[in-house]
Protein backbone atom coordinates (compact mmCIF):
# COMPACT_ATOMS: atom_id res chain seq x y z
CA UNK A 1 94.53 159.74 66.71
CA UNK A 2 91.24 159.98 68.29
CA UNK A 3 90.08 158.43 71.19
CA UNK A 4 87.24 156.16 70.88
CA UNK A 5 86.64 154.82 74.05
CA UNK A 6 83.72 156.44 76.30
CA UNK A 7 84.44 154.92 79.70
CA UNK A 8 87.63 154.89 81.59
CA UNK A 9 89.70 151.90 81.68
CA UNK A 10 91.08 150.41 84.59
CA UNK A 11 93.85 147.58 85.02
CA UNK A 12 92.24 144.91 86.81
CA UNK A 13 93.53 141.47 86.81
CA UNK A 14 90.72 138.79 87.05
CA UNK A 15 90.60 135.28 85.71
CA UNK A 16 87.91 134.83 82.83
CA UNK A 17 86.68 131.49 81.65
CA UNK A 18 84.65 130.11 78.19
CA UNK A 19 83.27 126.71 79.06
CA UNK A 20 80.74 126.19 76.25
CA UNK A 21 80.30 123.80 73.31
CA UNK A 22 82.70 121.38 74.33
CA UNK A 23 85.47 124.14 74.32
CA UNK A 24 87.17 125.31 77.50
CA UNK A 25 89.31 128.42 77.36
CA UNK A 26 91.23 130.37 80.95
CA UNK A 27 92.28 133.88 80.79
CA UNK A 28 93.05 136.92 82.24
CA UNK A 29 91.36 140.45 82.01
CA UNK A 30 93.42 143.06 81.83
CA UNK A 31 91.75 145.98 81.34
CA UNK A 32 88.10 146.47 82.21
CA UNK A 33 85.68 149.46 81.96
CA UNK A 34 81.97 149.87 82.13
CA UNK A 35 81.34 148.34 78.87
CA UNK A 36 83.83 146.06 78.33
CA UNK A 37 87.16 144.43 79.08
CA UNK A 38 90.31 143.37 77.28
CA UNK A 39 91.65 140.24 77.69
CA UNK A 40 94.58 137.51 77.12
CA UNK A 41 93.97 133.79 76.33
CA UNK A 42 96.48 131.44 75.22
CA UNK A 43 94.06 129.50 72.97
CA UNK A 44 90.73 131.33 71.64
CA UNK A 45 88.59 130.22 68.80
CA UNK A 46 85.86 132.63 68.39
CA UNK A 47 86.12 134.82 66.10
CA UNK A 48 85.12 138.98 65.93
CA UNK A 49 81.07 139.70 66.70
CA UNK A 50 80.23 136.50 67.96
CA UNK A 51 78.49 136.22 71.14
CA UNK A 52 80.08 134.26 74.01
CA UNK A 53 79.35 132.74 77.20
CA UNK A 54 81.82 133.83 79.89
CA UNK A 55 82.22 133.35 83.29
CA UNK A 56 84.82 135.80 85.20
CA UNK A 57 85.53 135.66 88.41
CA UNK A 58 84.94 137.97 91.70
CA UNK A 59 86.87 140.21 93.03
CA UNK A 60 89.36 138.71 95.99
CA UNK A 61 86.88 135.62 95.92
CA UNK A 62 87.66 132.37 94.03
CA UNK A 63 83.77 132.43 92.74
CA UNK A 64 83.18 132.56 88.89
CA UNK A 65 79.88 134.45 87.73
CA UNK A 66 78.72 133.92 84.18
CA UNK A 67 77.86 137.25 81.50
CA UNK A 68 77.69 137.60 77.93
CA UNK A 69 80.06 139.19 75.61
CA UNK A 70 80.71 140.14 72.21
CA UNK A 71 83.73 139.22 70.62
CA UNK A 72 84.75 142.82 69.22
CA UNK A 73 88.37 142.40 68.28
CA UNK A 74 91.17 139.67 68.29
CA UNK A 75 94.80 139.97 67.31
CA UNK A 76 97.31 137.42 68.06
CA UNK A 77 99.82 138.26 71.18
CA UNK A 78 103.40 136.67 72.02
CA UNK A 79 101.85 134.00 73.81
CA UNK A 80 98.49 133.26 72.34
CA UNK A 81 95.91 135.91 71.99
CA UNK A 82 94.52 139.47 72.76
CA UNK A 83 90.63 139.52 72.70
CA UNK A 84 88.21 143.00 72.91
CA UNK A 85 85.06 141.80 74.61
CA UNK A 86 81.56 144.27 74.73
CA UNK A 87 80.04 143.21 77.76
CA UNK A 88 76.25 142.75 76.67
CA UNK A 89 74.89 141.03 79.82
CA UNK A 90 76.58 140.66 83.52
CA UNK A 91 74.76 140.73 86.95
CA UNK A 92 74.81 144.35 88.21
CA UNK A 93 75.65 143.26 91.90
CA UNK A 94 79.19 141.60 89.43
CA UNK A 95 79.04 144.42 87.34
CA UNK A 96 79.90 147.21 90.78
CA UNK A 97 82.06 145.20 92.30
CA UNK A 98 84.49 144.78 89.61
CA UNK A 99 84.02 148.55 89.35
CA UNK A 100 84.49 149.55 92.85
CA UNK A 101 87.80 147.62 92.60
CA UNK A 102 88.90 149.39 89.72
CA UNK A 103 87.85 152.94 91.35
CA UNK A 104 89.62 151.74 94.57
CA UNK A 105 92.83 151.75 92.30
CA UNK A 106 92.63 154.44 90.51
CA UNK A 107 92.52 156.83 93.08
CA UNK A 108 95.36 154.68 94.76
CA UNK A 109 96.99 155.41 91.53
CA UNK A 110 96.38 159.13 92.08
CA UNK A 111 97.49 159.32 95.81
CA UNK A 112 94.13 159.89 97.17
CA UNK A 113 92.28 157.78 100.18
């Protein structure tokens, strides 16, 4: 099977939030990479390539900073469901953060300091 993805995934745990609409969803990303993230909700209405307002939260701060996303995939997990999200818009100063953390760990990963 070939490997689609072009950036390299890193398993970061951050709480993710949809408050739009009336509808109010919490989460948990799982996986995150340069262009996206992969993420478990126990309730999630929006369906594949629709365009969501998100709000994830900071690394080691309990701050939540909205970005956009594209729905890209959603399959139903044990306890609710798994969604693929394109990020299409996030603040870059969010954006290095999340991926210094996930550097930071991967190179714990591999033993080096």
């Amino acid at each position: 099977m070939e490997e689609k993805r072009k950036f390299l995934r890193f398993p970061i745990s951050l709480d993710i939030e949809v408050d739009e609409e009336g509808k109010v969803y919490s989460g948990k990303a799982k996986d995150v990479s340069r262009s996206g993230m992969r993420c478990f909700f126990e309730e999630f209405d929006y369906s594949p390539q629709t365009m969501v307002n998100f709000k994830i939260q900071r690394p080691y701060k309990d701050i939540f900073v909205p970005f956009k996303g594209e729905v890209i995939w959603k399959r139903k997990a044990h306890l609710g469901w798994e969604i693929g999200i394109r990020i299409k818009e996030i603040p870059l100063s969010l954006k290095s953060e999340i991926l210094e953390l996930g550097y930071r760990i991967w190179l714990e990963d591999k033993g080096v300091r």
